[in-house]
PDB file of N, CA and C in Angstrom:
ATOM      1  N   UNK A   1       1.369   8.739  26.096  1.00  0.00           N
ATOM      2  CA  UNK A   1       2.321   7.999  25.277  1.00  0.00           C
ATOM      3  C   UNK A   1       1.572   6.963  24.451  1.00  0.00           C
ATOM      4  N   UNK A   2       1.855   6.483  23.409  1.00  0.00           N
ATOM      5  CA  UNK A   2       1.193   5.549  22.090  1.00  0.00           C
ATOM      6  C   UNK A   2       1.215   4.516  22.392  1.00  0.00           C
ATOM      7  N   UNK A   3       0.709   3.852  22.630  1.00  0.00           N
ATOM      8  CA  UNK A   3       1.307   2.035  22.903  1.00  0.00           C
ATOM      9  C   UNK A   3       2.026   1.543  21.753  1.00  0.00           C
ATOM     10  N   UNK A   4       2.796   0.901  21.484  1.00  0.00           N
ATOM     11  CA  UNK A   4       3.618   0.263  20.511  1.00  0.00           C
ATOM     12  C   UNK A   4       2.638  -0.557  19.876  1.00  0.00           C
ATOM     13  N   UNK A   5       2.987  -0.507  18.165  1.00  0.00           N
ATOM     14  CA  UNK A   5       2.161  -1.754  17.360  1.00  0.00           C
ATOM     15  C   UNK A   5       1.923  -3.013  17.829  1.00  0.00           C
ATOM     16  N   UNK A   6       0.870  -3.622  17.959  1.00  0.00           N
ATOM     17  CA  UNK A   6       1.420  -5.179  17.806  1.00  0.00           C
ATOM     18  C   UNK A   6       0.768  -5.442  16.846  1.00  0.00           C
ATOM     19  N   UNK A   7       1.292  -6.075  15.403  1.00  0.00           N
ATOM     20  CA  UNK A   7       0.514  -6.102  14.275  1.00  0.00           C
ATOM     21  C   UNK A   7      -0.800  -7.583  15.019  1.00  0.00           C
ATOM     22  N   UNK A   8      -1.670  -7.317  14.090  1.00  0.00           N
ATOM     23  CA  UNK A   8      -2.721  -8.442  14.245  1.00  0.00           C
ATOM     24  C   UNK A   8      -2.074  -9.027  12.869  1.00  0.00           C
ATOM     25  N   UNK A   9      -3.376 -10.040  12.649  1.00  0.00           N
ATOM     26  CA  UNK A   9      -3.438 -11.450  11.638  1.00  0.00           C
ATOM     27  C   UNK A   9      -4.198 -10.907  10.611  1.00  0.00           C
ATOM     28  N   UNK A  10      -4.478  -9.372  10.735  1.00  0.00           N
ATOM     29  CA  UNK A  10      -5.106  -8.749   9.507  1.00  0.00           C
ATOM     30  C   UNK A  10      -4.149  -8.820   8.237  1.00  0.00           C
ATOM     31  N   UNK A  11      -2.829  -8.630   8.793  1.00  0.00           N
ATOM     32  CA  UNK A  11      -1.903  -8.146   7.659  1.00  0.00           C
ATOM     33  C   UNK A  11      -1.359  -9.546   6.985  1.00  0.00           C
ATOM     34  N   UNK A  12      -1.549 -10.890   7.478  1.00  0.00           N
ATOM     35  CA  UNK A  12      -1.341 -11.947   7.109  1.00  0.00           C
ATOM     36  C   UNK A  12      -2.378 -12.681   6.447  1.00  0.00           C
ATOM     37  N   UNK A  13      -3.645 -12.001   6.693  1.00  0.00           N
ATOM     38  CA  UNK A  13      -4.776 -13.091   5.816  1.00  0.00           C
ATOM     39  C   UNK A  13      -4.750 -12.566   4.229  1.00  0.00           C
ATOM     40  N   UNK A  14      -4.053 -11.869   4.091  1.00  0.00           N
ATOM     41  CA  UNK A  14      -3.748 -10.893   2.812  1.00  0.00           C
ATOM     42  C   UNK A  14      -3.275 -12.135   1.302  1.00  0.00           C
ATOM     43  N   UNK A  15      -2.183 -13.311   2.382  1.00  0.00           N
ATOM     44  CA  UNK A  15      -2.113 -13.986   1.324  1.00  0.00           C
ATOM     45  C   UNK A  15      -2.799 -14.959   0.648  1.00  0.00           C
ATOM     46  N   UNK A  16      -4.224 -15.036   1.501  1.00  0.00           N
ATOM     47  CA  UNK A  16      -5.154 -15.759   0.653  1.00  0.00           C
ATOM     48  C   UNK A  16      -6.310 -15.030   0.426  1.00  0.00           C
ATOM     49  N   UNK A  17      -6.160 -13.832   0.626  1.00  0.00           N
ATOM     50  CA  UNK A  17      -7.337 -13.119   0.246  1.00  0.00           C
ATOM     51  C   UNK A  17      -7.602 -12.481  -0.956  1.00  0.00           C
ATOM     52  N   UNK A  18      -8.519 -12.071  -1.913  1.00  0.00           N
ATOM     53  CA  UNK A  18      -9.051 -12.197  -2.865  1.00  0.00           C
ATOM     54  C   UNK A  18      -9.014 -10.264  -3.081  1.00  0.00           C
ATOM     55  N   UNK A  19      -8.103 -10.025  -4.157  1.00  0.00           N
ATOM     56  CA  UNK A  19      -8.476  -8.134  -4.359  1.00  0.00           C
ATOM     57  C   UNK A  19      -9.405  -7.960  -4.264  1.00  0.00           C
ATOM     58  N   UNK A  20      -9.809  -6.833  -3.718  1.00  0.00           N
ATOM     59  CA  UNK A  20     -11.090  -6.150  -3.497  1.00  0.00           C
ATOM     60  C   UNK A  20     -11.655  -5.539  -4.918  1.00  0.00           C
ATOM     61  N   UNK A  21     -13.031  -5.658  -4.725  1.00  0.00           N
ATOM     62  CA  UNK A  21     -13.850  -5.531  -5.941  1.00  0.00           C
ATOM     63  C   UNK A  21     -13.593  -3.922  -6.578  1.00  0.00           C
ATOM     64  N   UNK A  22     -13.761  -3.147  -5.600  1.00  0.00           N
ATOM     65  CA  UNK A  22     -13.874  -1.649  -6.429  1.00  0.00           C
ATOM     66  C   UNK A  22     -12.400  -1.243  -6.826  1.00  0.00           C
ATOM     67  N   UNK A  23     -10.905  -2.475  -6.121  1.00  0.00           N
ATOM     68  CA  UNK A  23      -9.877  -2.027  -6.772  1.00  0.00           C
ATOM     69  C   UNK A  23      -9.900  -2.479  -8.122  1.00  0.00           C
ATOM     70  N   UNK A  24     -10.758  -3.808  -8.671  1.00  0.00           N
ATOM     71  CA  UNK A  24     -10.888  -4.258  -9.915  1.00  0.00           C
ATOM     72  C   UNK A  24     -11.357  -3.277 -10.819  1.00  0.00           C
ATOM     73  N   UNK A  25     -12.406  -2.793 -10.021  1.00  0.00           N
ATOM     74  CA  UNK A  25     -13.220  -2.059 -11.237  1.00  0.00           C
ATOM     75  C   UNK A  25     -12.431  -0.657 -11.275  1.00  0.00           C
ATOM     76  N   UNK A  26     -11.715   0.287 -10.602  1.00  0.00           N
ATOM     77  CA  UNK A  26     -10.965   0.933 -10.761  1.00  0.00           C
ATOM     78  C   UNK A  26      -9.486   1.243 -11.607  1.00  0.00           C
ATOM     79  N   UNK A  27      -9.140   0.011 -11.549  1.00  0.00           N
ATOM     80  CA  UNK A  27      -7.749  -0.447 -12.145  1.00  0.00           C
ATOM     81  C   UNK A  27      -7.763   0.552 -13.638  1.00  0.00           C
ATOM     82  N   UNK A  28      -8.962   0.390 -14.850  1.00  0.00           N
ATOM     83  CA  UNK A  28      -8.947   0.520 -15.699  1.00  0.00           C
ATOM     84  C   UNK A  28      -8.811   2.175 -16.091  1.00  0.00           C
ATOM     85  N   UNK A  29      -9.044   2.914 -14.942  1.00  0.00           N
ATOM     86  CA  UNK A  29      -9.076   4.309 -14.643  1.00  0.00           C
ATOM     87  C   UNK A  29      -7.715   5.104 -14.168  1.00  0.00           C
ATOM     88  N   UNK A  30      -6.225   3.968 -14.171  1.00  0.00           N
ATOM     89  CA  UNK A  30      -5.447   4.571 -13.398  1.00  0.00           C
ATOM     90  C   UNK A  30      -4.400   4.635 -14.786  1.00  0.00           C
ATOM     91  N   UNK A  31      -3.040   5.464 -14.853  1.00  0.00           N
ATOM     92  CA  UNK A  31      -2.765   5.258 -15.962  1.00  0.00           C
ATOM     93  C   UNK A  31      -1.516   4.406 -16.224  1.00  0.00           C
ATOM     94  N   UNK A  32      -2.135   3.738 -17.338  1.00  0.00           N
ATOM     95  CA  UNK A  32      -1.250   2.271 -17.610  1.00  0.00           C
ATOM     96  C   UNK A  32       0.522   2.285 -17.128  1.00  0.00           C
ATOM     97  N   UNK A  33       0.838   1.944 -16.195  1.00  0.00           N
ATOM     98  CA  UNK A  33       1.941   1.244 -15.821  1.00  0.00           C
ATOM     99  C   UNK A  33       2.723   2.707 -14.894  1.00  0.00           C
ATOM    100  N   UNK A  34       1.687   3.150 -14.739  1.00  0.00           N
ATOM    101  CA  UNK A  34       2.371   3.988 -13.674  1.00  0.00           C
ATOM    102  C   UNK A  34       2.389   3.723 -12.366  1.00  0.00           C
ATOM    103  N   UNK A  35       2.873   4.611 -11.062  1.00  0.00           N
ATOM    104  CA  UNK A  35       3.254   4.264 -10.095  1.00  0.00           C
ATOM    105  C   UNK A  35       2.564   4.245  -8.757  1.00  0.00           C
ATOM    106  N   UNK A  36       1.737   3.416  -8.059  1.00  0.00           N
ATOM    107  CA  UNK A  36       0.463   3.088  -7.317  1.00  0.00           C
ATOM    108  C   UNK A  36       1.419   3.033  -5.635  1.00  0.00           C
ATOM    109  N   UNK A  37       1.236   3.523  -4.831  1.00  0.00           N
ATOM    110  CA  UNK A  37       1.353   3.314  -3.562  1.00  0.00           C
ATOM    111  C   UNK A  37       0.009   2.731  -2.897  1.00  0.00           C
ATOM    112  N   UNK A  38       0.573   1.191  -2.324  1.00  0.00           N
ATOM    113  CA  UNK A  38      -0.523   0.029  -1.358  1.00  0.00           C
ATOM    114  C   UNK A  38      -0.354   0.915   0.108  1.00  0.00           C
ATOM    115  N   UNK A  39      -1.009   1.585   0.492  1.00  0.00           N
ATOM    116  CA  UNK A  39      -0.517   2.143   1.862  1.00  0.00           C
ATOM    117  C   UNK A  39      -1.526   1.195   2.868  1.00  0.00           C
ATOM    118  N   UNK A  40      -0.557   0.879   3.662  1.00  0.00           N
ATOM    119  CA  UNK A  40      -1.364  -0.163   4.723  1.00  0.00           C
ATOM    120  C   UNK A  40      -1.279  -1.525   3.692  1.00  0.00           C
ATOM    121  N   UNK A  41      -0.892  -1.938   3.105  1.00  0.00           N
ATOM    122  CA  UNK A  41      -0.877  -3.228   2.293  1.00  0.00           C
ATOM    123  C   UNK A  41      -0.693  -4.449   2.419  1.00  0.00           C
ATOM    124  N   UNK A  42      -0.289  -4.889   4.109  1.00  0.00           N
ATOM    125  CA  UNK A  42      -0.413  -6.049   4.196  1.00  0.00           C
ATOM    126  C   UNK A  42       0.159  -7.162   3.498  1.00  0.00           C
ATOM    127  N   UNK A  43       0.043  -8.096   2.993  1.00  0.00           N
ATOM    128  CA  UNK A  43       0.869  -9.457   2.880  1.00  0.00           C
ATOM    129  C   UNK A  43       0.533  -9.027   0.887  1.00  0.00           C
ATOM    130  N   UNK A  44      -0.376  -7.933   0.549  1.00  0.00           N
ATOM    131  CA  UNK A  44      -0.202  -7.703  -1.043  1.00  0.00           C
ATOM    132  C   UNK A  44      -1.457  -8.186  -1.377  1.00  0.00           C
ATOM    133  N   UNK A  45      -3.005  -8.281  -0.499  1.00  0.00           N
ATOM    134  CA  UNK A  45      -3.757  -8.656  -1.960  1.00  0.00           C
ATOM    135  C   UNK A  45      -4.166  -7.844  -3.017  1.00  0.00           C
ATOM    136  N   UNK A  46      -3.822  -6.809  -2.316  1.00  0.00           N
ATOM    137  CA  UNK A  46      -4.271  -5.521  -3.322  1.00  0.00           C
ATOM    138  C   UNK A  46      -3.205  -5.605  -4.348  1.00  0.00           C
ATOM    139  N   UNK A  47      -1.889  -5.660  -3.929  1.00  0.00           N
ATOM    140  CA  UNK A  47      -0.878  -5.218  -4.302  1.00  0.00           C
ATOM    141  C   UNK A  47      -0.518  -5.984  -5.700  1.00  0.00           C
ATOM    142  N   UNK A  48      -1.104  -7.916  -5.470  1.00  0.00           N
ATOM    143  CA  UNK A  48      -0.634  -8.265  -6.613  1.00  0.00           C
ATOM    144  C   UNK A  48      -1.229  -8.296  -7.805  1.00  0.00           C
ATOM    145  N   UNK A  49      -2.582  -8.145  -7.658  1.00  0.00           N
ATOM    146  CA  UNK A  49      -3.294  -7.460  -8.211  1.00  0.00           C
ATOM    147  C   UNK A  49      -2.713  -6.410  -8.993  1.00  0.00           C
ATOM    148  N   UNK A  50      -2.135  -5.407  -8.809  1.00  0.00           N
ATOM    149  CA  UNK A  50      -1.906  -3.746  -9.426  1.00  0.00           C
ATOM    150  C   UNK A  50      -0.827  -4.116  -9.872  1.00  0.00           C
ATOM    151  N   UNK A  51       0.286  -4.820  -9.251  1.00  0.00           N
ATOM    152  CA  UNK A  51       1.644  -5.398  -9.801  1.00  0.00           C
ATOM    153  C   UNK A  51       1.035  -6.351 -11.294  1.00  0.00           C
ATOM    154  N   UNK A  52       0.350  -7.528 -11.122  1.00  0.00           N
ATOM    155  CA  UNK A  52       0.433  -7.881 -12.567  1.00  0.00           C
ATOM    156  C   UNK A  52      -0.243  -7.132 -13.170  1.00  0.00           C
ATOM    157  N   UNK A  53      -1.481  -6.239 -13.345  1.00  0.00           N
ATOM    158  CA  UNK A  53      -1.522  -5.005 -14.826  1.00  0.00           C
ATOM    159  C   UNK A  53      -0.418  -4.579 -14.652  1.00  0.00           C
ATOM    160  N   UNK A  54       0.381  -4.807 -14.450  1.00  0.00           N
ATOM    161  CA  UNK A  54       2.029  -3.832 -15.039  1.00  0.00           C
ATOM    162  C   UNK A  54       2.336  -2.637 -14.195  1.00  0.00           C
ATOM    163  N   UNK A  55       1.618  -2.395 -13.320  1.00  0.00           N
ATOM    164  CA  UNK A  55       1.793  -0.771 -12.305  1.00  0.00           C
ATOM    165  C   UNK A  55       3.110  -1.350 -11.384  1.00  0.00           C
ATOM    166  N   UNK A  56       3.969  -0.162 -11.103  1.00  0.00           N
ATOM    167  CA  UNK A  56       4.929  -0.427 -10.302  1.00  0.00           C
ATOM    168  C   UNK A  56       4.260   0.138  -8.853  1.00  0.00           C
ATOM    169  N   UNK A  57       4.592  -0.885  -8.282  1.00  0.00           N
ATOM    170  CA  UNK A  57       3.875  -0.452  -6.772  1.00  0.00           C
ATOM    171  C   UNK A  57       4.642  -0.978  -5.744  1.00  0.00           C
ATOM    172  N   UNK A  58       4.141   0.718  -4.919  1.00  0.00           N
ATOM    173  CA  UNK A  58       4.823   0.514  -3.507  1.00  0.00           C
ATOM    174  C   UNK A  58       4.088  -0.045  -2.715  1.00  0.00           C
ATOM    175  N   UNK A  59       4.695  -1.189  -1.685  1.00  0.00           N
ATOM    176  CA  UNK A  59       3.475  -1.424  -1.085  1.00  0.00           C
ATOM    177  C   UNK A  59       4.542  -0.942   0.758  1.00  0.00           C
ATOM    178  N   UNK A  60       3.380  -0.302   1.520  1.00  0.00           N
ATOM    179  CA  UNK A  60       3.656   0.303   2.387  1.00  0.00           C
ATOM    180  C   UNK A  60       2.841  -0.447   3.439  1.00  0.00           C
ATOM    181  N   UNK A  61       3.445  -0.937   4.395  1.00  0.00           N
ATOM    182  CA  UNK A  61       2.854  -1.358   6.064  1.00  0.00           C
ATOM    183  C   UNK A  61       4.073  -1.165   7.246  1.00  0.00           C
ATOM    184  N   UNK A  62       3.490  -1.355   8.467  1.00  0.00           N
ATOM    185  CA  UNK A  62       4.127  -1.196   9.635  1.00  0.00           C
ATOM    186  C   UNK A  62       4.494  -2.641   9.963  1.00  0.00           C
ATOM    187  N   UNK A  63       3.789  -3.822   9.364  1.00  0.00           N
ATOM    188  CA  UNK A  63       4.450  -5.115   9.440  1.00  0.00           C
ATOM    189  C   UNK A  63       5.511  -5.598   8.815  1.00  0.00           C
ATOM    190  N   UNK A  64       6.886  -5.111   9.239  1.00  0.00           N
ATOM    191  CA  UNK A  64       8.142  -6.284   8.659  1.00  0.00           C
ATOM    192  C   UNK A  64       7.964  -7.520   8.154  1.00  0.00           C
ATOM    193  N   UNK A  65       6.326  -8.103   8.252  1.00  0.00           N
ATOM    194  CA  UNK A  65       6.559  -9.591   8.340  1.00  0.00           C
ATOM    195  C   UNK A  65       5.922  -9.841   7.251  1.00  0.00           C
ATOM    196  N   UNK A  66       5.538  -8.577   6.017  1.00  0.00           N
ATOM    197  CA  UNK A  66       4.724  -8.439   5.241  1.00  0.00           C
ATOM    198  C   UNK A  66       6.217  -8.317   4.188  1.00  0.00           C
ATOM    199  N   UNK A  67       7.233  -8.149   4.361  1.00  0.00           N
ATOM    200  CA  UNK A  67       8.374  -7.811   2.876  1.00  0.00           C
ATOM    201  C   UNK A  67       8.621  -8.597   1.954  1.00  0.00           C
ATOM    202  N   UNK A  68       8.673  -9.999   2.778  1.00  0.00           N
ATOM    203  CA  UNK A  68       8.711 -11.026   1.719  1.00  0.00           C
ATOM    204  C   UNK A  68       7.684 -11.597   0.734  1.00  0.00           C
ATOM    205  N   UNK A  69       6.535 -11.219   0.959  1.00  0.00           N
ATOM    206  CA  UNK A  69       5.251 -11.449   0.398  1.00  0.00           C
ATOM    207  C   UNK A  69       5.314 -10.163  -0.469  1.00  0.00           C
ATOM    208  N   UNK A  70       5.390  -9.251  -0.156  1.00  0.00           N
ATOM    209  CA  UNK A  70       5.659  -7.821  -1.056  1.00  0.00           C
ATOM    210  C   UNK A  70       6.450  -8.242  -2.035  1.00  0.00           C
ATOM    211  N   UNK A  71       7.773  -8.177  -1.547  1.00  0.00           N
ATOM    212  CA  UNK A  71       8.995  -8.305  -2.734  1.00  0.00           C
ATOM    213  C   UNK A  71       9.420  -9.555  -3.581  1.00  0.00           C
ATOM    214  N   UNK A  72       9.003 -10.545  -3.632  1.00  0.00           N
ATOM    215  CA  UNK A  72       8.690 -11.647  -4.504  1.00  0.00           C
ATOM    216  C   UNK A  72       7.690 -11.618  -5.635  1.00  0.00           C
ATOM    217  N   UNK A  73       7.241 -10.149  -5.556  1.00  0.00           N
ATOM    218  CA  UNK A  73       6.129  -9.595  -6.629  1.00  0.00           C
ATOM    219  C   UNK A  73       6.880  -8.992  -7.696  1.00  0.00           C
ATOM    220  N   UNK A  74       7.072  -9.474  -8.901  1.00  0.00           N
ATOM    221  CA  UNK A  74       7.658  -8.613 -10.063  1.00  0.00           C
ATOM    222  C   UNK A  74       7.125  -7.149 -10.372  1.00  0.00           C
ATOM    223  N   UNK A  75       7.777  -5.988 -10.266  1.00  0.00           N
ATOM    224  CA  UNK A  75       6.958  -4.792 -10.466  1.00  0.00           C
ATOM    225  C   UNK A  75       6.781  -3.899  -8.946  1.00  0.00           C
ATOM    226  N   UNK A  76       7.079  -4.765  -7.937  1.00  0.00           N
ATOM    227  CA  UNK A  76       6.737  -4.238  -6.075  1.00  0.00           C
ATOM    228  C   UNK A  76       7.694  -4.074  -5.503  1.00  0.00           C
ATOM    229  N   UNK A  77       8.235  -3.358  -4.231  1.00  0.00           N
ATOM    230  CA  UNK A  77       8.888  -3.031  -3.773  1.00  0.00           C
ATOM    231  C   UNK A  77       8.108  -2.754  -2.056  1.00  0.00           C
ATOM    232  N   UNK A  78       8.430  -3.155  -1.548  1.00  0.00           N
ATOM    233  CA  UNK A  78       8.381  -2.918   0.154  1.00  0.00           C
ATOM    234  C   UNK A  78       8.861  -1.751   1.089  1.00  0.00           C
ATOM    235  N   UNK A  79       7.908  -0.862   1.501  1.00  0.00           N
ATOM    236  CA  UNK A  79       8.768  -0.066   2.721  1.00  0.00           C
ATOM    237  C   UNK A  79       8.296   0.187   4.084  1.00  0.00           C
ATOM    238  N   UNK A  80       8.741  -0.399   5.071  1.00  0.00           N
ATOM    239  CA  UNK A  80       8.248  -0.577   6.096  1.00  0.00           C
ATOM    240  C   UNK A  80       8.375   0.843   6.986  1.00  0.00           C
ATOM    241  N   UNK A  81       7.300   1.418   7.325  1.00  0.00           N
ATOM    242  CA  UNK A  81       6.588   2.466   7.804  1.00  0.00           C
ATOM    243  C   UNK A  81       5.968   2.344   8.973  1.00  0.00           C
ATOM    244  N   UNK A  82       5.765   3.354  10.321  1.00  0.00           N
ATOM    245  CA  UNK A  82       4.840   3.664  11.032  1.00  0.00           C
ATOM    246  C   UNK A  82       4.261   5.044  10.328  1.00  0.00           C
ATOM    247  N   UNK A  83       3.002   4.863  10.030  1.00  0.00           N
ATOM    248  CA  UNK A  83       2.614   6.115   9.078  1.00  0.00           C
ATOM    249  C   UNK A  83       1.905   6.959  10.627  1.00  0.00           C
ATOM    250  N   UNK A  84       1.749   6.677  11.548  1.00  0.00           N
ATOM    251  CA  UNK A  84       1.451   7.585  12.564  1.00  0.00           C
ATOM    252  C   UNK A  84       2.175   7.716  13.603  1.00  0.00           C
ATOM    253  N   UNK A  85       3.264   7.087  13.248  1.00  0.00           N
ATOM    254  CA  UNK A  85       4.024   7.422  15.026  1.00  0.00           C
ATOM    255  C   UNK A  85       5.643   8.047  14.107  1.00  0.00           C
ATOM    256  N   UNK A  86       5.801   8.161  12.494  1.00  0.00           N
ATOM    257  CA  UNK A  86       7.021   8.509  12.722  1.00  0.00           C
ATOM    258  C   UNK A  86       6.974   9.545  11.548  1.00  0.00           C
ATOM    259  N   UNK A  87       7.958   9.904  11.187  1.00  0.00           N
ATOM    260  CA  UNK A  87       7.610  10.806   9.568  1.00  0.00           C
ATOM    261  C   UNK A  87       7.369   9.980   8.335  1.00  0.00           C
ATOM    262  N   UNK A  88       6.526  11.221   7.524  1.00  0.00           N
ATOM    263  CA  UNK A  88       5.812  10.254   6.273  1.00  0.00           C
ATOM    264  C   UNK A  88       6.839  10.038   5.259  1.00  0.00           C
ATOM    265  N   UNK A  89       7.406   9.432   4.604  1.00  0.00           N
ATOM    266  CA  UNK A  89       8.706   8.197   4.358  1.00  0.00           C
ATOM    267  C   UNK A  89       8.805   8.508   2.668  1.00  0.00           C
ATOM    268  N   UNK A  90       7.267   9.328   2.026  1.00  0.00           N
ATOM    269  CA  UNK A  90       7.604   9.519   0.281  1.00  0.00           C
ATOM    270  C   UNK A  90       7.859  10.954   0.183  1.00  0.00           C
ATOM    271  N   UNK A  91       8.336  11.100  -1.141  1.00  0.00           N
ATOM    272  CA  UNK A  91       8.512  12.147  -1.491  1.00  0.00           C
ATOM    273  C   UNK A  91       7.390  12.824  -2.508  1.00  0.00           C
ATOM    274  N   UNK A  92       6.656  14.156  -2.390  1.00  0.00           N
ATOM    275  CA  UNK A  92       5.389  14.667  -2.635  1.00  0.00           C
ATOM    276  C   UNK A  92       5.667  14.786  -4.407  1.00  0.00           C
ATOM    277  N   UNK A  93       4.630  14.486  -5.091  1.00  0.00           N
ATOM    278  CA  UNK A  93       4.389  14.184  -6.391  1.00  0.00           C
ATOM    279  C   UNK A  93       5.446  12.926  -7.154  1.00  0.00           C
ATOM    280  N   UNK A  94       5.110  12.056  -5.992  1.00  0.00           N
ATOM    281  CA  UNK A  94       5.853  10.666  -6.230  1.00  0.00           C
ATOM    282  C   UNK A  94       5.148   9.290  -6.881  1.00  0.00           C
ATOM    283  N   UNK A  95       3.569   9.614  -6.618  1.00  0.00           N
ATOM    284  CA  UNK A  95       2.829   8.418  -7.412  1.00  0.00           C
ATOM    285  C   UNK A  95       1.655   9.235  -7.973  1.00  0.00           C
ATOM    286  N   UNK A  96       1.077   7.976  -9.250  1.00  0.00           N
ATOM    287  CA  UNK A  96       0.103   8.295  -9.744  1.00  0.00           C
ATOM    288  C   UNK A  96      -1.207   8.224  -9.038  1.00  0.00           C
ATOM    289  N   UNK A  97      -1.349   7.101  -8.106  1.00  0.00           N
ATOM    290  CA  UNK A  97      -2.150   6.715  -7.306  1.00  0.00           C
ATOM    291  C   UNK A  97      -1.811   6.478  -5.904  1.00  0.00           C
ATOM    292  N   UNK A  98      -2.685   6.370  -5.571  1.00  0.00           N
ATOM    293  CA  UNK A  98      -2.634   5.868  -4.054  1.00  0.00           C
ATOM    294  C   UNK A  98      -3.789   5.027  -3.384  1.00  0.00           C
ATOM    295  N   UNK A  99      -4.019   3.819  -2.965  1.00  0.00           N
ATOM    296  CA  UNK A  99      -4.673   2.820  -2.659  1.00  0.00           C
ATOM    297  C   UNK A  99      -4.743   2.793  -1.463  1.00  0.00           C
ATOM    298  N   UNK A 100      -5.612   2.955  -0.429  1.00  0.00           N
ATOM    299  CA  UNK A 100      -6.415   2.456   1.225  1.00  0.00           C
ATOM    300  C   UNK A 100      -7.445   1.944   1.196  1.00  0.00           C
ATOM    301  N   UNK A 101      -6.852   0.850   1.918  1.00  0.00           N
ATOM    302  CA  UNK A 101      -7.731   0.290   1.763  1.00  0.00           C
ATOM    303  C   UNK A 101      -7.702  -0.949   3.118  1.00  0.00           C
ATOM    304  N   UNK A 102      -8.749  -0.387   4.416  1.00  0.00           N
ATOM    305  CA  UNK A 102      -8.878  -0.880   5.692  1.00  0.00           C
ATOM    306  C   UNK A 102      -8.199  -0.379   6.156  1.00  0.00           C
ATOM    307  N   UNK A 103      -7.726   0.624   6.156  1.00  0.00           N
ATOM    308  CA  UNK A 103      -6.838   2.008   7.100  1.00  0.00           C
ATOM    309  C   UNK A 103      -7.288   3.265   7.310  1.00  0.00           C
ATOM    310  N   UNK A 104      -7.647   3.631   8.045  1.00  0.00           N
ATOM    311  CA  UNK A 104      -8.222   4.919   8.104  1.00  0.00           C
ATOM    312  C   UNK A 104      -7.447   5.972   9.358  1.00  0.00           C
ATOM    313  N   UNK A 105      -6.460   6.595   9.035  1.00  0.00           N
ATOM    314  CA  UNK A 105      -5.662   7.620   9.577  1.00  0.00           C
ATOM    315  C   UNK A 105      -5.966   9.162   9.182  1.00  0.00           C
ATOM    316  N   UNK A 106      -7.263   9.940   9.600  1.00  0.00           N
ATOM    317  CA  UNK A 106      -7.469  11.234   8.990  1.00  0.00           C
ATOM    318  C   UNK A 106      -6.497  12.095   9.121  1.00  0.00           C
ATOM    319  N   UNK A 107      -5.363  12.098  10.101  1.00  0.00           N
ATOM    320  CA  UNK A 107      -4.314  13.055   9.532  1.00  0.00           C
ATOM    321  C   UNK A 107      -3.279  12.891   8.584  1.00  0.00           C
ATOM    322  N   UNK A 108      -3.334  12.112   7.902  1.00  0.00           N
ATOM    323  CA  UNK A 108      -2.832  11.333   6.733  1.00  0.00           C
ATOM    324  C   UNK A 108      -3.524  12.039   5.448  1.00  0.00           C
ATOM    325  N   UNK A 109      -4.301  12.498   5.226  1.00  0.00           N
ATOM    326  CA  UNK A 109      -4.869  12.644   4.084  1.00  0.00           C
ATOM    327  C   UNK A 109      -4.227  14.019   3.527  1.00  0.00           C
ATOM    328  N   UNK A 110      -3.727  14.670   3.802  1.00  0.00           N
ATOM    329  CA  UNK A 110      -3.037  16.041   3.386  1.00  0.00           C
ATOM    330  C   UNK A 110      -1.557  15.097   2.725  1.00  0.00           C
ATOM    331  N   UNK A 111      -0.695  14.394   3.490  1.00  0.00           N
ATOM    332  CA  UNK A 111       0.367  13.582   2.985  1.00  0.00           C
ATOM    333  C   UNK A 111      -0.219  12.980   1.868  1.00  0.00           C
ATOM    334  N   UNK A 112      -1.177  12.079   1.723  1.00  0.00           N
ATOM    335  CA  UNK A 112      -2.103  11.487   0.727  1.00  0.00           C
ATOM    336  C   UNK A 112      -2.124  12.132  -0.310  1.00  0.00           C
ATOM    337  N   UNK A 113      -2.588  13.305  -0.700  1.00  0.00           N
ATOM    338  CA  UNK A 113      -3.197  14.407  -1.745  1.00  0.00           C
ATOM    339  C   UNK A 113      -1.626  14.721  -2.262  1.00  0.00           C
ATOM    340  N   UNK A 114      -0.733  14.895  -1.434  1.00  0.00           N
ATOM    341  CA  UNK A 114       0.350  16.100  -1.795  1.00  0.00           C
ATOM    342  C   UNK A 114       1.909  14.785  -2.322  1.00  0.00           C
ATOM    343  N   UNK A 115       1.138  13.516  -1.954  1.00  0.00           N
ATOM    344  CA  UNK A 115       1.847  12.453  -3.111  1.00  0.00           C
ATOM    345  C   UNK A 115       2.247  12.121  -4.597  1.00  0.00           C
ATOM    346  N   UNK A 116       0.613  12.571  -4.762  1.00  0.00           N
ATOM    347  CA  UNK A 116       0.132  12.352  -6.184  1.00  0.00           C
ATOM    348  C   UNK A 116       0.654  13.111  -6.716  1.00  0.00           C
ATOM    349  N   UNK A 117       1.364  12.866  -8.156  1.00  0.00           N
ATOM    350  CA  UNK A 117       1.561  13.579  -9.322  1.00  0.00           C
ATOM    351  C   UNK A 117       0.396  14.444  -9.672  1.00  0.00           C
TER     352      UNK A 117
END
């Protein structure tokens, strides 16, 4: 049997933490104002990031305690997920992108691929 989540303080240092560098340098490669899923996204540093260039983004975690930090983002939207203990929650050719970043779930990556437009 799985042990139940207990989120850590990973998903909370998010609101003072600084986007990650290769999402910067990537940004310019995705296409303008389309639709980015944060999977594993935490309190949004990625997220607000991709939200102000104008991308509408989902941002996806198993922390409830992460929505309000999500959805106070113009352009973001919140959906709270167990991406390994329950079914995968999008619908396939639903985003342009997809962002992980400090999550690593290898049976996830077939859901991953079959997202993307």
């Amino acid at each position: 049997m799985k042990e139940p989540y207990i989120p850590s303080e990973h998903s909370l240092k998010g609101l003072k933490g600084a986007p990650s560098e290769w999402v910067k340098r990537f940004i310019p490669k995705l296409p303008k104002g389309g639709r980015v899923l944060d999977l594993a996204c935490g309190c949004g540093r990625n997220t607000r990031l991709l939200a102000a260039c104008g991308f509408e983004v989902v941002g996806a975690d198993i922390d409830e305690r992460c929505r309000p930090y999500i959805e106070a983002l113009p352009g973001a939207v919140f959906v709270q997920a167990d991406f390994e203990g329950s079914p995968w929650p999008f619908e396939p050719k639903s985003f342009d992108a997809v962002l992980v970043s400090f999550y690593l779930e290898r049976r996830l990556y077939q859901n991953l691929i079959e997202v993307l437009k």
